[in-house]
Protein backbone atom coordinates (compact mmCIF):
# COMPACT_ATOMS: atom_id res chain seq x y z
CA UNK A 1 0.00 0.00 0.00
CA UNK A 2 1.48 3.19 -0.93
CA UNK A 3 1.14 4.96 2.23
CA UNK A 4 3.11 2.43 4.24
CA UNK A 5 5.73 2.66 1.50
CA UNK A 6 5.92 6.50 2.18
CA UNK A 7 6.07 5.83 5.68
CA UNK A 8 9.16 3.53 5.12
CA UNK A 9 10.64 5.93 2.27
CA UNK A 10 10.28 8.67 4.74
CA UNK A 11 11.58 6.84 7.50
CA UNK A 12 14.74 5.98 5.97
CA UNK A 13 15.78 8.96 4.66
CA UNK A 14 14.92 10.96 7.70
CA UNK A 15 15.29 9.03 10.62
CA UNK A 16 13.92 10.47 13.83
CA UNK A 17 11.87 13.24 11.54
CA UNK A 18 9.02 14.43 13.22
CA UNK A 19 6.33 13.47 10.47
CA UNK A 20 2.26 14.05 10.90
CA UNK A 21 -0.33 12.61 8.51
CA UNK A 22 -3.33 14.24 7.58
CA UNK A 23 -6.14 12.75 5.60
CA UNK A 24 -6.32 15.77 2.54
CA UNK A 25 -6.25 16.16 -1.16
CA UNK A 26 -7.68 12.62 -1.37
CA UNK A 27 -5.51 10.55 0.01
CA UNK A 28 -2.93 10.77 3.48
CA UNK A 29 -0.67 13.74 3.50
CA UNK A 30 2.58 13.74 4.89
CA UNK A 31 4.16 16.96 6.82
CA UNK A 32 8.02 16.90 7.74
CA UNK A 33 9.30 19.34 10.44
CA UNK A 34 5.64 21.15 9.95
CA UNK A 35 5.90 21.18 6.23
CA UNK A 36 3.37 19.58 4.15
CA UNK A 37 5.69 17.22 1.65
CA UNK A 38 3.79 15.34 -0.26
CA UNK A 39 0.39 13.24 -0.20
CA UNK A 40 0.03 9.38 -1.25
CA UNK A 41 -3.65 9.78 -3.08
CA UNK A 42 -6.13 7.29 -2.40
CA UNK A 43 -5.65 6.05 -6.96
CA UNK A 44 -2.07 5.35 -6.12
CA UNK A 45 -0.51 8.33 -7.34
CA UNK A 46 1.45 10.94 -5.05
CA UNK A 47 1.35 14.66 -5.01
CA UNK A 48 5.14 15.99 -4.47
CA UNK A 49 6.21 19.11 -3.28
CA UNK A 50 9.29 20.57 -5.20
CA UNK A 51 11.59 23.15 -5.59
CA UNK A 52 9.89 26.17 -8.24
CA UNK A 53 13.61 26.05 -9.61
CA UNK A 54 13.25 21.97 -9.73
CA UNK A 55 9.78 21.89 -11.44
CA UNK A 56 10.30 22.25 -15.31
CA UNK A 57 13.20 19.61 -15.10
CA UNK A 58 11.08 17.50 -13.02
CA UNK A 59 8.31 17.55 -15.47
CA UNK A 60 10.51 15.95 -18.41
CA UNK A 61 10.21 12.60 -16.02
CA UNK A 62 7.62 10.21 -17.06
CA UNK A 63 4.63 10.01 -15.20
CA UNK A 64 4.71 13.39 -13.80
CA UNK A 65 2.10 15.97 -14.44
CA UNK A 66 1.25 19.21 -12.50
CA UNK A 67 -0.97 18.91 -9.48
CA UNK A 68 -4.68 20.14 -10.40
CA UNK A 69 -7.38 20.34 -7.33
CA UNK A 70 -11.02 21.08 -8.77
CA UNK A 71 -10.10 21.60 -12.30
CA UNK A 72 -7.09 24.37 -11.55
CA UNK A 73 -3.29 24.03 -11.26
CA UNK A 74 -1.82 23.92 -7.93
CA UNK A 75 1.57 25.57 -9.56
CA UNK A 76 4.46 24.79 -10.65
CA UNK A 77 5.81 23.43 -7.02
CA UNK A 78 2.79 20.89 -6.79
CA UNK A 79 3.55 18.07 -8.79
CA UNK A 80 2.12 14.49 -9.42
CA UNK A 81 3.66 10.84 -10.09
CA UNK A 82 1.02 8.32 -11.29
CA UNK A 83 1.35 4.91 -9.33
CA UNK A 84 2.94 3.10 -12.32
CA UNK A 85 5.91 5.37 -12.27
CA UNK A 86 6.24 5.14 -8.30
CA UNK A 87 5.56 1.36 -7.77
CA UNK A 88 10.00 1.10 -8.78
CA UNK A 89 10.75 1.52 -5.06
CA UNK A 90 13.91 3.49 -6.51
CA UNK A 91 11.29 6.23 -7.99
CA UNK A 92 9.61 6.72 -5.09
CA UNK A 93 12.50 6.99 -2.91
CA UNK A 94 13.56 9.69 -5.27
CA UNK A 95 10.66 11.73 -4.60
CA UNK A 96 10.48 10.79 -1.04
CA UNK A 97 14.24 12.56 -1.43
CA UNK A 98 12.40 15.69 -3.70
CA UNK A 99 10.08 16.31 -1.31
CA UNK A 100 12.75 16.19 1.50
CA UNK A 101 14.20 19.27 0.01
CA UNK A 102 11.75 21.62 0.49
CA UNK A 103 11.40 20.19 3.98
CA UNK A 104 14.54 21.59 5.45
């Protein structure tokens, strides 16, 4: 289930982070150190928080697409992986690692 593999993705690359989940934007989100990172949606796909500066090159990635809610972009820092692209453990832990950034 994805959220337990964000929990572990998390987990590993922050041990000891102080990391709350909220049920929003359809699915669990996960805040680091207060910060909301990124949320695993309930259709398998997860909504990343990145850099402005990170965004366009992030984008060329397959299976990434700019976060919409109700029809409208969230922005360029709002972006989302569909679950085929994020079921290689080694994609998600990247942006488990993405998401980390803008965490502090």
């Amino acid at each position: 289930m994805l959220v337990d593999d964000v929990r572990e993705a998390l987990a590993a690359a922050r041990p000891g982070a102080e990391v709350v989940e909220k049920t929003m934007f359809g699915g669990v989100a996960f805040m680091v150190a207060g910060r909301l990172a990124l949320s695993a949606g309930r259709s398998g796909d997860l909504l990343v928080r990145v850099a402005d500066e990170r965004s366009a090159s992030l984008l060329t990635r397959s299976g990434v697409t700019i976060g919409e809610m109700a029809g409208r972009s969230m922005g360029p820092h709002w972006l989302v992986v569909d679950a085929a692209t994020i079921a290689d453990p080694d994609e998600l832990n990247f942006w488990v690692a993405e998401a980390l950034r803008m965490s502090g």
